[in-house]
PDBML (XML) file of the C-alpha atoms, coordinates in Angstrom:
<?xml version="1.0" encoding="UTF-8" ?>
<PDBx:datablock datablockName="MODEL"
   xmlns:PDBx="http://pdbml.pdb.org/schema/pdbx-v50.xsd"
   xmlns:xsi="http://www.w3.org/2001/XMLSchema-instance"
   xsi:schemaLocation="http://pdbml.pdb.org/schema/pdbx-v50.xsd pdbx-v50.xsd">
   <PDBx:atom_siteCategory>
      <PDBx:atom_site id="1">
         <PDBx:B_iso_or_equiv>0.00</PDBx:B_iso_or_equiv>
         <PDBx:Cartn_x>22.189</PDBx:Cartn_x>
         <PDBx:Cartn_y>53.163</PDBx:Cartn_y>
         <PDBx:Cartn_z>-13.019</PDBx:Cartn_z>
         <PDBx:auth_asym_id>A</PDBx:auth_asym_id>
         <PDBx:auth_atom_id>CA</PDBx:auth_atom_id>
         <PDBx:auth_comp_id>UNK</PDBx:auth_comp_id>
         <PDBx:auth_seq_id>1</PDBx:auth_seq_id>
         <PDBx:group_PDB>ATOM</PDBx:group_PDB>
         <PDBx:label_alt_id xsi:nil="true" />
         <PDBx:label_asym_id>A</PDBx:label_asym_id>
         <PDBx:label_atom_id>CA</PDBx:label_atom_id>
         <PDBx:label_comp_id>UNK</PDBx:label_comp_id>
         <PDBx:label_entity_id>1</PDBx:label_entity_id>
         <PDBx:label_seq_id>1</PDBx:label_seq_id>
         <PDBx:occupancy>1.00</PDBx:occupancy>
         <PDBx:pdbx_PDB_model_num>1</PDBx:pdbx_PDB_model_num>
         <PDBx:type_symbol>C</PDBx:type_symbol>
      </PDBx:atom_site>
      <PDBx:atom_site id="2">
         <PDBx:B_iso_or_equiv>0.00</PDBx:B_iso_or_equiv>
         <PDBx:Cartn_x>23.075</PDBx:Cartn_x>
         <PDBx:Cartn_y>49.633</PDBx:Cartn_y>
         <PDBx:Cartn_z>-12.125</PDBx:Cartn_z>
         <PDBx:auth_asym_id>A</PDBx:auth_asym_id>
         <PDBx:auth_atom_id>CA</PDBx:auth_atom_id>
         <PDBx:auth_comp_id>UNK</PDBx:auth_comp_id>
         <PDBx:auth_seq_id>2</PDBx:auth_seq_id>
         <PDBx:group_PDB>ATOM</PDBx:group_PDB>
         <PDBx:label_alt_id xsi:nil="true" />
         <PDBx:label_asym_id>A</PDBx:label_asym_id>
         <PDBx:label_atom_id>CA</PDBx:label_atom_id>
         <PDBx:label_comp_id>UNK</PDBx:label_comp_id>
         <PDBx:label_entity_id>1</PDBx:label_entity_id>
         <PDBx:label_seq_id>2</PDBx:label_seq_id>
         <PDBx:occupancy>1.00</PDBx:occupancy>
         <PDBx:pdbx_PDB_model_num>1</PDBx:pdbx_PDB_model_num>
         <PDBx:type_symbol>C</PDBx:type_symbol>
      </PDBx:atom_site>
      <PDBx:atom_site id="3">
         <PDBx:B_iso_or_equiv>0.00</PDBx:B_iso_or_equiv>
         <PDBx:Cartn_x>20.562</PDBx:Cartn_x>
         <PDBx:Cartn_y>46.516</PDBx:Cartn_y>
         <PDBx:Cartn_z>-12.430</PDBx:Cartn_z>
         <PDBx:auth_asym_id>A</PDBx:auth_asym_id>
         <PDBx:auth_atom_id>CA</PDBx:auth_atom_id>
         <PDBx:auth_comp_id>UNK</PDBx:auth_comp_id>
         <PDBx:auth_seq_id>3</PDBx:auth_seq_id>
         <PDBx:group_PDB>ATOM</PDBx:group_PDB>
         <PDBx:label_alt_id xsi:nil="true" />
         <PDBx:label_asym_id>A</PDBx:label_asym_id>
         <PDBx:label_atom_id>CA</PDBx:label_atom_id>
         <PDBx:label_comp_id>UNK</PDBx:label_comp_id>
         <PDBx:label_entity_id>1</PDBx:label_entity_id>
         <PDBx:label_seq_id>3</PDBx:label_seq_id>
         <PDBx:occupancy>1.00</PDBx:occupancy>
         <PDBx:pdbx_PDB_model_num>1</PDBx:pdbx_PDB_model_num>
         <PDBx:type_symbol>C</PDBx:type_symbol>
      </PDBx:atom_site>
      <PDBx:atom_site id="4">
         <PDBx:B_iso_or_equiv>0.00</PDBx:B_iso_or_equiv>
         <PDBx:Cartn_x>22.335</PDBx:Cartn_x>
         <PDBx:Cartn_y>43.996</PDBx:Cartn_y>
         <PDBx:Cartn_z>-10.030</PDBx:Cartn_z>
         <PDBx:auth_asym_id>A</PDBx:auth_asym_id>
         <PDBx:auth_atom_id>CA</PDBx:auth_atom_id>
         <PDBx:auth_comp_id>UNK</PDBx:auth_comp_id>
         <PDBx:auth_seq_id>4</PDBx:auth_seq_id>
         <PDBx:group_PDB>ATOM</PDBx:group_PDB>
         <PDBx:label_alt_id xsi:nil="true" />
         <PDBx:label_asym_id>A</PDBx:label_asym_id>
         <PDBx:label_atom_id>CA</PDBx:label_atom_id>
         <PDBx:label_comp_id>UNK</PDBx:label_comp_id>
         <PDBx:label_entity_id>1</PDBx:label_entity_id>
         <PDBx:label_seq_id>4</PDBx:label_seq_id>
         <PDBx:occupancy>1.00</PDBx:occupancy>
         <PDBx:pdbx_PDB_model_num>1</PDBx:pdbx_PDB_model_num>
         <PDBx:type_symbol>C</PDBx:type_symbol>
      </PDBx:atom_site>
      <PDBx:atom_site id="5">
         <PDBx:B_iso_or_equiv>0.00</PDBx:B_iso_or_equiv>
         <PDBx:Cartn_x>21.017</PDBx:Cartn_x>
         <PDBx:Cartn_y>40.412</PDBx:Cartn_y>
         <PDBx:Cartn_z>-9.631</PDBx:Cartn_z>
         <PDBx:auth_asym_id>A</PDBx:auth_asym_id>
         <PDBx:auth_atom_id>CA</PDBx:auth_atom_id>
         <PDBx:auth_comp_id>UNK</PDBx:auth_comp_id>
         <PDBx:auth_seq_id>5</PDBx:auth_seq_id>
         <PDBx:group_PDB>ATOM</PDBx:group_PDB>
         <PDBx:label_alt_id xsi:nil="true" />
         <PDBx:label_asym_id>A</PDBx:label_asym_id>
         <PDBx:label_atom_id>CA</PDBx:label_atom_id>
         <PDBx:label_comp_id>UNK</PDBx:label_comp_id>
         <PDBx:label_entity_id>1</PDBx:label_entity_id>
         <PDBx:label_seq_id>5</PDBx:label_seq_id>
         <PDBx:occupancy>1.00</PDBx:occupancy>
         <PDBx:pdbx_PDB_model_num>1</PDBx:pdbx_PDB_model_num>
         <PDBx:type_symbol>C</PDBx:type_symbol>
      </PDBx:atom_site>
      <PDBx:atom_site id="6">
         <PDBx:B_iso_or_equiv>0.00</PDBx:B_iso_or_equiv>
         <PDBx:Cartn_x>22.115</PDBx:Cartn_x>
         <PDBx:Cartn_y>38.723</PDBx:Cartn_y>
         <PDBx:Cartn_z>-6.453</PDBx:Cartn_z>
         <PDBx:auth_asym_id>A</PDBx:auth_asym_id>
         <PDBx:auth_atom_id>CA</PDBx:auth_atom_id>
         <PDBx:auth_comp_id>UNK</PDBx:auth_comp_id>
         <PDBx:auth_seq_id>6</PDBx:auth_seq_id>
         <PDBx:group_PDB>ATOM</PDBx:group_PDB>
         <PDBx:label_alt_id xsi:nil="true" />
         <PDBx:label_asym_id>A</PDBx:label_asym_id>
         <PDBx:label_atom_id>CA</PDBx:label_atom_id>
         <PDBx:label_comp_id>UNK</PDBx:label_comp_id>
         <PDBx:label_entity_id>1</PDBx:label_entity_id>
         <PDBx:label_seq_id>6</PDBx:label_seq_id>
         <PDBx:occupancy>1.00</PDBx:occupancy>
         <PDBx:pdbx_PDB_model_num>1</PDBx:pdbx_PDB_model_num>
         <PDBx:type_symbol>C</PDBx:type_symbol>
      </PDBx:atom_site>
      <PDBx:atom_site id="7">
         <PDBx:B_iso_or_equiv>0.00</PDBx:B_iso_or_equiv>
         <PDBx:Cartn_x>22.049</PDBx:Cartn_x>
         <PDBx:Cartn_y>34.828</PDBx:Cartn_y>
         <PDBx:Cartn_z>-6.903</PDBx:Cartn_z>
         <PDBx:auth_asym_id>A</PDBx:auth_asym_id>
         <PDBx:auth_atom_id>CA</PDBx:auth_atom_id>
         <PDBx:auth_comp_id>UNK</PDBx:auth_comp_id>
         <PDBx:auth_seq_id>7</PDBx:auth_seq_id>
         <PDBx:group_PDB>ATOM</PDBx:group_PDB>
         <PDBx:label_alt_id xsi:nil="true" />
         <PDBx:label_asym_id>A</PDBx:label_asym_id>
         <PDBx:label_atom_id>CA</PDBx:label_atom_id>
         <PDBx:label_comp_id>UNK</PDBx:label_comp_id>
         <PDBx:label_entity_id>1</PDBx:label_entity_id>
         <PDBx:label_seq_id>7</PDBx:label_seq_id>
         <PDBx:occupancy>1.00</PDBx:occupancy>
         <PDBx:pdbx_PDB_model_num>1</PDBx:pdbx_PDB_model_num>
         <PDBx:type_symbol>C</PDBx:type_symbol>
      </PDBx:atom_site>
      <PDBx:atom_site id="8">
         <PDBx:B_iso_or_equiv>0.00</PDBx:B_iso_or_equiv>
         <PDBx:Cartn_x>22.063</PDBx:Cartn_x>
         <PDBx:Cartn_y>32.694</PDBx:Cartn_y>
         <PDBx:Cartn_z>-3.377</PDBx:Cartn_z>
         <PDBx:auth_asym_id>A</PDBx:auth_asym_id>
         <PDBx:auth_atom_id>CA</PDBx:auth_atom_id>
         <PDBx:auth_comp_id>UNK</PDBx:auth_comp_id>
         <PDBx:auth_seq_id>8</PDBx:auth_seq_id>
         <PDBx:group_PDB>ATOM</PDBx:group_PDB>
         <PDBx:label_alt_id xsi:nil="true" />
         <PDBx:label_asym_id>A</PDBx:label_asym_id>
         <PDBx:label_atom_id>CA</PDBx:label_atom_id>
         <PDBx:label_comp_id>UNK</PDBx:label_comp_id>
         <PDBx:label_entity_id>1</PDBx:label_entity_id>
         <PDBx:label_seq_id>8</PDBx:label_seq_id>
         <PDBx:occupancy>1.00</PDBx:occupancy>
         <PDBx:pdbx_PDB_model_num>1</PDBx:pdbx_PDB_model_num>
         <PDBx:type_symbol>C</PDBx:type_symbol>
      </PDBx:atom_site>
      <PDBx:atom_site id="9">
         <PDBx:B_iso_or_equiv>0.00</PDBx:B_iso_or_equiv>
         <PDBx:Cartn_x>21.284</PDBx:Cartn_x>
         <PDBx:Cartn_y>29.059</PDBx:Cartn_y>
         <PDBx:Cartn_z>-1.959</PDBx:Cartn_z>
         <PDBx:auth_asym_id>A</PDBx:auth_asym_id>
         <PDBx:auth_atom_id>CA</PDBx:auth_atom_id>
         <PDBx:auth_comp_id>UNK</PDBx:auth_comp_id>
         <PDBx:auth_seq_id>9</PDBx:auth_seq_id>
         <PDBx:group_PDB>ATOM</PDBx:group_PDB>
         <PDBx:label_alt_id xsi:nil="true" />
         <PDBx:label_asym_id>A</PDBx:label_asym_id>
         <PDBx:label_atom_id>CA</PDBx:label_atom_id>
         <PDBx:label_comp_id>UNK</PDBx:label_comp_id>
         <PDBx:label_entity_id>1</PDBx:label_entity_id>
         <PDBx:label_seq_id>9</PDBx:label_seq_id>
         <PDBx:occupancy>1.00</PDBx:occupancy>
         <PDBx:pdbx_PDB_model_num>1</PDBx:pdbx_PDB_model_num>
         <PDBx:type_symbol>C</PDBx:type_symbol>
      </PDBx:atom_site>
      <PDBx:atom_site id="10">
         <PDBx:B_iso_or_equiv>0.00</PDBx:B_iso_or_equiv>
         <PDBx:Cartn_x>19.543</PDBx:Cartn_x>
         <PDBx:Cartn_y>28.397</PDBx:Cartn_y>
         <PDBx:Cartn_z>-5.847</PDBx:Cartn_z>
         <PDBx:auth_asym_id>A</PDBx:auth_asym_id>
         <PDBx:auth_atom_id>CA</PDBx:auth_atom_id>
         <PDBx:auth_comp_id>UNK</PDBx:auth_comp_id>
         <PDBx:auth_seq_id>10</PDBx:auth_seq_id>
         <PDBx:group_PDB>ATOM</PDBx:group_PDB>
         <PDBx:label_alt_id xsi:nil="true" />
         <PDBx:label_asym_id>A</PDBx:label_asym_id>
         <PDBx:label_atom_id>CA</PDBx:label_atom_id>
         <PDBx:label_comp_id>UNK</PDBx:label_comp_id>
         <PDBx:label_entity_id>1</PDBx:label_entity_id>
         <PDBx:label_seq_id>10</PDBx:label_seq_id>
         <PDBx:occupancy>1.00</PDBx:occupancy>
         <PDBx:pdbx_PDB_model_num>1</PDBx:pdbx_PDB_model_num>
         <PDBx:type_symbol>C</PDBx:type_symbol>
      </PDBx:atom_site>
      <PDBx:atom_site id="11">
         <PDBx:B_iso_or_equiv>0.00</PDBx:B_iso_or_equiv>
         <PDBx:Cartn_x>17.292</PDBx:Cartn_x>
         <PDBx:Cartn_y>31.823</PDBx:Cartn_y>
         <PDBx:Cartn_z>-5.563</PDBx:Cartn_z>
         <PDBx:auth_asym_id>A</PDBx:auth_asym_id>
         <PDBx:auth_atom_id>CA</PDBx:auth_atom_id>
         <PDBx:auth_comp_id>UNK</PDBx:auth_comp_id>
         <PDBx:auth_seq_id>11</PDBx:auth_seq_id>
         <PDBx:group_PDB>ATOM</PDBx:group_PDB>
         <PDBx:label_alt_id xsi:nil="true" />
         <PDBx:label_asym_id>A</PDBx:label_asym_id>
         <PDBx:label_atom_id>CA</PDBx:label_atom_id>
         <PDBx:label_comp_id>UNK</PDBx:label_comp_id>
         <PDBx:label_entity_id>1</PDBx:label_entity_id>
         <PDBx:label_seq_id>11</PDBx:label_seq_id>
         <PDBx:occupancy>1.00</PDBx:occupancy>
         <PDBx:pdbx_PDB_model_num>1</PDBx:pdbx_PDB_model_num>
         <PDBx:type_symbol>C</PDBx:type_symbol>
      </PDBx:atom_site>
      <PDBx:atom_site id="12">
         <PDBx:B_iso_or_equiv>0.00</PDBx:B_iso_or_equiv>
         <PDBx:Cartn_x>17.443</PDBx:Cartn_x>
         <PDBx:Cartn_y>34.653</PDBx:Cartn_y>
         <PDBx:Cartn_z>-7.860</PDBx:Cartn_z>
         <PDBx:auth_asym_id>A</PDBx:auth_asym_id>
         <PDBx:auth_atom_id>CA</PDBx:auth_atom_id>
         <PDBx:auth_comp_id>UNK</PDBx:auth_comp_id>
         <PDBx:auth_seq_id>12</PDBx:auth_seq_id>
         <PDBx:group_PDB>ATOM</PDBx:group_PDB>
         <PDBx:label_alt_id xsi:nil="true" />
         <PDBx:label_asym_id>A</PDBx:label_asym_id>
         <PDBx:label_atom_id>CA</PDBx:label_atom_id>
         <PDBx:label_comp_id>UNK</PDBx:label_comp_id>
         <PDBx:label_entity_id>1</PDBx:label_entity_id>
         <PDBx:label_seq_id>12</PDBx:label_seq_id>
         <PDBx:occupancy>1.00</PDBx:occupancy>
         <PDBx:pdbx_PDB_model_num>1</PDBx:pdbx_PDB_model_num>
         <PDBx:type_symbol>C</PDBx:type_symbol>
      </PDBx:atom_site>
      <PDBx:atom_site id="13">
         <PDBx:B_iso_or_equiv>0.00</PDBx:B_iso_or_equiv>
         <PDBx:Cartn_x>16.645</PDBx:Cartn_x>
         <PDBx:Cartn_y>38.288</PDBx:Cartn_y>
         <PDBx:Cartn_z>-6.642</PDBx:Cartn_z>
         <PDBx:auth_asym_id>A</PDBx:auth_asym_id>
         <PDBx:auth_atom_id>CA</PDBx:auth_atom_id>
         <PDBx:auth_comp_id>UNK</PDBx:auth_comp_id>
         <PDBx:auth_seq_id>13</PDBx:auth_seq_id>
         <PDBx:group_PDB>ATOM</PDBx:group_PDB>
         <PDBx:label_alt_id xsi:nil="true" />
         <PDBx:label_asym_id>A</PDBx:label_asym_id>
         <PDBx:label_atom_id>CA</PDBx:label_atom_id>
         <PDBx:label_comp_id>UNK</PDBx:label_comp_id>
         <PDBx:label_entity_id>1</PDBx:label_entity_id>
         <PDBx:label_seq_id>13</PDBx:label_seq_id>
         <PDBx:occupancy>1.00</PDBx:occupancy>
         <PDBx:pdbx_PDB_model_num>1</PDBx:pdbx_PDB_model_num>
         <PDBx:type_symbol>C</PDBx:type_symbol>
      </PDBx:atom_site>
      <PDBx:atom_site id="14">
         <PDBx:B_iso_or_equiv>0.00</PDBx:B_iso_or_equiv>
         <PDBx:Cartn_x>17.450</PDBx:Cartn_x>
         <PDBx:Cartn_y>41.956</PDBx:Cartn_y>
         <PDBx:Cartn_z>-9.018</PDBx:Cartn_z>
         <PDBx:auth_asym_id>A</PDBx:auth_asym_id>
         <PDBx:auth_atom_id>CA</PDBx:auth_atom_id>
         <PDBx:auth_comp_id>UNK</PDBx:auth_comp_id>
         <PDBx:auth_seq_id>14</PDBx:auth_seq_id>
         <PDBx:group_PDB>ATOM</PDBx:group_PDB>
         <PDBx:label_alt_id xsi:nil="true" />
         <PDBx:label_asym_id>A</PDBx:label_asym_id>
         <PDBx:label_atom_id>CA</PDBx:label_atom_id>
         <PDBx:label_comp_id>UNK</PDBx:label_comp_id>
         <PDBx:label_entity_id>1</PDBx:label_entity_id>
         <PDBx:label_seq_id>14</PDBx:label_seq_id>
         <PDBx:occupancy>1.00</PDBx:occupancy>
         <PDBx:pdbx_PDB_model_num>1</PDBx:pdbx_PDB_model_num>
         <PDBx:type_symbol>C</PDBx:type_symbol>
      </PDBx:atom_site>
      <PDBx:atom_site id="15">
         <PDBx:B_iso_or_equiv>0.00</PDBx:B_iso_or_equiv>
         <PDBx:Cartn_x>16.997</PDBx:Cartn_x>
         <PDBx:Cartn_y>45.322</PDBx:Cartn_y>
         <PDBx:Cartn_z>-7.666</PDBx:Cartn_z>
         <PDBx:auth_asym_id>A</PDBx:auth_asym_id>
         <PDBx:auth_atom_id>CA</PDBx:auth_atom_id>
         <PDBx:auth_comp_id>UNK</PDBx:auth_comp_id>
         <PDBx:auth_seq_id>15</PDBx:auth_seq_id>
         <PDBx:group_PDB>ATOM</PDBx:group_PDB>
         <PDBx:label_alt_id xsi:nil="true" />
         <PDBx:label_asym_id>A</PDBx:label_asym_id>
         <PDBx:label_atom_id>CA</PDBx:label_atom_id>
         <PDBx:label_comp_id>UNK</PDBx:label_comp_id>
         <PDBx:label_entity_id>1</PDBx:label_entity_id>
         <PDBx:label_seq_id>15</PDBx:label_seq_id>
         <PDBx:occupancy>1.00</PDBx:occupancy>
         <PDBx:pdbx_PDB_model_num>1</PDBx:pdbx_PDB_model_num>
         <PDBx:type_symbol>C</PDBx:type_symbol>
      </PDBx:atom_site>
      <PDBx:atom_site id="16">
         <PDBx:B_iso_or_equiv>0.00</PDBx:B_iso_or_equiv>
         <PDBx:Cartn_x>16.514</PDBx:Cartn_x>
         <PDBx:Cartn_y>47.584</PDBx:Cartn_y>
         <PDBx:Cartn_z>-10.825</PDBx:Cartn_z>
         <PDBx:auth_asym_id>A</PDBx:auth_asym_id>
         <PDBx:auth_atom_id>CA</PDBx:auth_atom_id>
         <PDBx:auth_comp_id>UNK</PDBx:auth_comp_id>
         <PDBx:auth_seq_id>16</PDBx:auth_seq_id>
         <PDBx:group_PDB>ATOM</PDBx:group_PDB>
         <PDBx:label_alt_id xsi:nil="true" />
         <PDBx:label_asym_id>A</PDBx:label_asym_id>
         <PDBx:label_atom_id>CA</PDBx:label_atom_id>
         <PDBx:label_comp_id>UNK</PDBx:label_comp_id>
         <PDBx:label_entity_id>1</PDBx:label_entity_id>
         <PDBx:label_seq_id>16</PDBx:label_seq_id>
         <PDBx:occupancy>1.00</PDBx:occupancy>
         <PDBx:pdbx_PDB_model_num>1</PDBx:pdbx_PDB_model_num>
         <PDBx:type_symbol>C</PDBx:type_symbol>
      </PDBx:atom_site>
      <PDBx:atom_site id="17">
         <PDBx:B_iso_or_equiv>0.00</PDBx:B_iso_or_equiv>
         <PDBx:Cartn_x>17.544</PDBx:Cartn_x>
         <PDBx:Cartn_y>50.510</PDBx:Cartn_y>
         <PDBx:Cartn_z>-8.615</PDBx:Cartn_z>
         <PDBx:auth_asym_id>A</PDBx:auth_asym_id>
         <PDBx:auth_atom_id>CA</PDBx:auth_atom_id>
         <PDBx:auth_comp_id>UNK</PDBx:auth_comp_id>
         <PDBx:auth_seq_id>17</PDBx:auth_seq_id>
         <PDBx:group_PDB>ATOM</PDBx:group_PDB>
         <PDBx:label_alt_id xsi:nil="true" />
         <PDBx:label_asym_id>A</PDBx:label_asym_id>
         <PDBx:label_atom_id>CA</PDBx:label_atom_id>
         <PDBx:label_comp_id>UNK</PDBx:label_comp_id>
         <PDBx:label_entity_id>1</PDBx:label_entity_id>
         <PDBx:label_seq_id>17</PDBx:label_seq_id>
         <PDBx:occupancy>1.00</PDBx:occupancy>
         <PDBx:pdbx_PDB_model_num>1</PDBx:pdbx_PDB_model_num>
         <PDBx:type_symbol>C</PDBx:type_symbol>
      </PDBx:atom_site>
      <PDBx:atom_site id="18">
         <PDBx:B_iso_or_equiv>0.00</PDBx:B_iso_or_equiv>
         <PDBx:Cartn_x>16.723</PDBx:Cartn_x>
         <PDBx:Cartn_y>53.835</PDBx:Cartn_y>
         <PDBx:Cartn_z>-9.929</PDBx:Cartn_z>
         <PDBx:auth_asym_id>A</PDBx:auth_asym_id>
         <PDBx:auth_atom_id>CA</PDBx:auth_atom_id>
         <PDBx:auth_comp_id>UNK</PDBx:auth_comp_id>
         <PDBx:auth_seq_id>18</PDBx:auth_seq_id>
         <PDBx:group_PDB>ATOM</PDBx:group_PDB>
         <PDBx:label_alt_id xsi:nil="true" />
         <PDBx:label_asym_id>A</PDBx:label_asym_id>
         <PDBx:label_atom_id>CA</PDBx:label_atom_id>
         <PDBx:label_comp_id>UNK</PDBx:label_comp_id>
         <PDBx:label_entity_id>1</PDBx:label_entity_id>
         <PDBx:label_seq_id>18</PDBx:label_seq_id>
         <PDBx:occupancy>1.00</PDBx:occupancy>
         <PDBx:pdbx_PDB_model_num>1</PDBx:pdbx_PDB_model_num>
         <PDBx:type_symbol>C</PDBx:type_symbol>
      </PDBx:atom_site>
      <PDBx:atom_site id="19">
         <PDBx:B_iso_or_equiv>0.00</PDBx:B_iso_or_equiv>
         <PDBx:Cartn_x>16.148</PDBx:Cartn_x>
         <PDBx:Cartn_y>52.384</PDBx:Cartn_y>
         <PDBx:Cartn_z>-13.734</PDBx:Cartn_z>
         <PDBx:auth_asym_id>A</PDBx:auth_asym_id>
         <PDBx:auth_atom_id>CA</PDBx:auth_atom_id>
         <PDBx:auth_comp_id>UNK</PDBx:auth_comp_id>
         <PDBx:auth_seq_id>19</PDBx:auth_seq_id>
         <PDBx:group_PDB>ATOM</PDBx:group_PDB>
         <PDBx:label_alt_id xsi:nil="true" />
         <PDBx:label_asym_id>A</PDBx:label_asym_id>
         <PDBx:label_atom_id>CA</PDBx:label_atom_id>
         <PDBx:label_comp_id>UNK</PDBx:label_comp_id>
         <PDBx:label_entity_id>1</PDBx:label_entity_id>
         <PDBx:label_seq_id>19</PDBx:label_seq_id>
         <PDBx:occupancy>1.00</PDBx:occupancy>
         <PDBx:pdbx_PDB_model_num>1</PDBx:pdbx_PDB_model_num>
         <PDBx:type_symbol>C</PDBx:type_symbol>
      </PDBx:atom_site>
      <PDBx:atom_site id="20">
         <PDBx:B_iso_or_equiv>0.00</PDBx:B_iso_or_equiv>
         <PDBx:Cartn_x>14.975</PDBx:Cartn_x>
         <PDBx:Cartn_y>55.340</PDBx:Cartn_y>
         <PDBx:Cartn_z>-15.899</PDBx:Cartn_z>
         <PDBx:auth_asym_id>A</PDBx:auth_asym_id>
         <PDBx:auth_atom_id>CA</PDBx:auth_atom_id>
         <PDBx:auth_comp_id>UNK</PDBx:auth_comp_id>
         <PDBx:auth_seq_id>20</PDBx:auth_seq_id>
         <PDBx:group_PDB>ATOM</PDBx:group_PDB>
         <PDBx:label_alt_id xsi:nil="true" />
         <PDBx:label_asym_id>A</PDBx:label_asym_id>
         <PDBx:label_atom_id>CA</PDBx:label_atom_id>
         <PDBx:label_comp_id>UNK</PDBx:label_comp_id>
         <PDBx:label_entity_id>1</PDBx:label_entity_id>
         <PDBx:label_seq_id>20</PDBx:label_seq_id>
         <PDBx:occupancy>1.00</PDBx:occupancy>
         <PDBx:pdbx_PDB_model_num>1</PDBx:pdbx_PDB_model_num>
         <PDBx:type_symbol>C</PDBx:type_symbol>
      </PDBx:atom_site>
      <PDBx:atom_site id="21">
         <PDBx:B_iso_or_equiv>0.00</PDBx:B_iso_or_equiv>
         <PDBx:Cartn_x>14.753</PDBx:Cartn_x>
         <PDBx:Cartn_y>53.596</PDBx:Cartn_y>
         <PDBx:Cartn_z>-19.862</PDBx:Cartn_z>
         <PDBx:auth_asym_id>A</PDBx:auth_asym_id>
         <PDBx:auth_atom_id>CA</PDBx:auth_atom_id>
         <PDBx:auth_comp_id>UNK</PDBx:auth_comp_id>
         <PDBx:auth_seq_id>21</PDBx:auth_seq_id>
         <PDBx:group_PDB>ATOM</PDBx:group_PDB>
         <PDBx:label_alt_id xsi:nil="true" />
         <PDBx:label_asym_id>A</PDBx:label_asym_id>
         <PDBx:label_atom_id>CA</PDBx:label_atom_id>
         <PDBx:label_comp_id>UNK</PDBx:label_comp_id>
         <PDBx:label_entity_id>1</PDBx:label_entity_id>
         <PDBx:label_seq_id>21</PDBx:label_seq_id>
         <PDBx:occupancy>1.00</PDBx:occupancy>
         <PDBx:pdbx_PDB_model_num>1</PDBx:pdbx_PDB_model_num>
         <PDBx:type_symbol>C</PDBx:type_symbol>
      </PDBx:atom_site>
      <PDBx:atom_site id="22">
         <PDBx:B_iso_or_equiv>0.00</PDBx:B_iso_or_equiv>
         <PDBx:Cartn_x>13.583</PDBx:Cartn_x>
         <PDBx:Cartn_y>50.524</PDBx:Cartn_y>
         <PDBx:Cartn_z>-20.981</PDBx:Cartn_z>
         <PDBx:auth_asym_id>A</PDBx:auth_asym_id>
         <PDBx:auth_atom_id>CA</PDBx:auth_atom_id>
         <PDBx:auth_comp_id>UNK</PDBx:auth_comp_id>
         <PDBx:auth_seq_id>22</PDBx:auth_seq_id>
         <PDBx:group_PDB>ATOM</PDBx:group_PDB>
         <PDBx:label_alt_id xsi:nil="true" />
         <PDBx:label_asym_id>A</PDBx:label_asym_id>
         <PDBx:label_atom_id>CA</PDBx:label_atom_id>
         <PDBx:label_comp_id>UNK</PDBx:label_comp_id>
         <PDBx:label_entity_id>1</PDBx:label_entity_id>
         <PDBx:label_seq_id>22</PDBx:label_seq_id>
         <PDBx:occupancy>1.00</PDBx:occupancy>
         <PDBx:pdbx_PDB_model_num>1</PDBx:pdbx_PDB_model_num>
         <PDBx:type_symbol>C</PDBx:type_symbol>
      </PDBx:atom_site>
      <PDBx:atom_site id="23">
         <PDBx:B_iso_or_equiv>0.00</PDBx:B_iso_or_equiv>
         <PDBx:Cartn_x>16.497</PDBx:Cartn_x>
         <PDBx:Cartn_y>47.756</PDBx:Cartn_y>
         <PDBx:Cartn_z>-20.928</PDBx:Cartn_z>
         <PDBx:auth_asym_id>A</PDBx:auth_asym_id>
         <PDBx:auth_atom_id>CA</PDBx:auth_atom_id>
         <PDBx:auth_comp_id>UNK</PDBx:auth_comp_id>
         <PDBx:auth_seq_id>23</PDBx:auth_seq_id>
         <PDBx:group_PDB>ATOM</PDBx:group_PDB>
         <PDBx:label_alt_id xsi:nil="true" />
         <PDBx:label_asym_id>A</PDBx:label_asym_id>
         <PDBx:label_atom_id>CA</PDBx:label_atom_id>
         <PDBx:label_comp_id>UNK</PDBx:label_comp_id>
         <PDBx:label_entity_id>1</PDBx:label_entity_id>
         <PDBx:label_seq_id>23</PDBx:label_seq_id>
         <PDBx:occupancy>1.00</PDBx:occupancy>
         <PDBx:pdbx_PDB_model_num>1</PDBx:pdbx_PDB_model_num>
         <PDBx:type_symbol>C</PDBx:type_symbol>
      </PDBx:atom_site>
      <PDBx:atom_site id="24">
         <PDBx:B_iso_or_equiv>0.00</PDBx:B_iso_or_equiv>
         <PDBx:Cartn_x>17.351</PDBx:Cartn_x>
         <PDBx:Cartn_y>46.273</PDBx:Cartn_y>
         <PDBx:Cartn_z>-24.404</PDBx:Cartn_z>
         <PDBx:auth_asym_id>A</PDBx:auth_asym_id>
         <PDBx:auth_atom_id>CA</PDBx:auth_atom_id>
         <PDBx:auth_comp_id>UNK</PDBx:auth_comp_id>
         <PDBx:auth_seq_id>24</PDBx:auth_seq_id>
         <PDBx:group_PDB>ATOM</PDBx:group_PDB>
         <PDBx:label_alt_id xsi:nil="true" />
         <PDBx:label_asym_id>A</PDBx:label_asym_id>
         <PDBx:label_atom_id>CA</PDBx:label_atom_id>
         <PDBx:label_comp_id>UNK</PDBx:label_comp_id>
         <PDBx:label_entity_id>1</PDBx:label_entity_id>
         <PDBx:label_seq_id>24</PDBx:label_seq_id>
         <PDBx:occupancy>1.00</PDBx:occupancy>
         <PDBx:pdbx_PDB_model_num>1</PDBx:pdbx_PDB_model_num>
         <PDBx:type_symbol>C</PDBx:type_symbol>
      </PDBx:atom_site>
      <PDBx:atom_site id="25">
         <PDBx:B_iso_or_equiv>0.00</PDBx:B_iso_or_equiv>
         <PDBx:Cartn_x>16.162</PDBx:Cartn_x>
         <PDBx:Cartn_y>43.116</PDBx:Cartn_y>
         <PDBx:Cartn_z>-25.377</PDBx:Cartn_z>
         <PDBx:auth_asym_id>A</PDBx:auth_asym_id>
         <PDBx:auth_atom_id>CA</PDBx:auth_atom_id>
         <PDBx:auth_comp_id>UNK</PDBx:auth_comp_id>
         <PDBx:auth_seq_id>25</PDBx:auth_seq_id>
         <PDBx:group_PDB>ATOM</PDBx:group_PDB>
         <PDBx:label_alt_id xsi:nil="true" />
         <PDBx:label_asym_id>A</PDBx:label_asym_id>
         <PDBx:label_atom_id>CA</PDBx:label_atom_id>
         <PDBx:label_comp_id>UNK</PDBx:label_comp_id>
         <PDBx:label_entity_id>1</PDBx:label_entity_id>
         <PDBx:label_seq_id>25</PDBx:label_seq_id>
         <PDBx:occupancy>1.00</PDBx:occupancy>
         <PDBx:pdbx_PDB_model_num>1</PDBx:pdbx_PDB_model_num>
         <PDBx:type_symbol>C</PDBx:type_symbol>
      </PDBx:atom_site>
   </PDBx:atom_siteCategory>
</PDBx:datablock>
């Protein structure tokens, strides 16, 4: 599965999709 974090005119948005473990620190 793929976190992706779109960045755009300064704002920050991730879509954890279909996240199924806890990410690392």
């Amino acid at each position: 599965n793929t976190i992706s974090i779109v960045a755009c005119d300064g704002l920050k948005v991730a879509h954890f999709g279909d996240l199924g473990c806890v990410p690392t620190e």
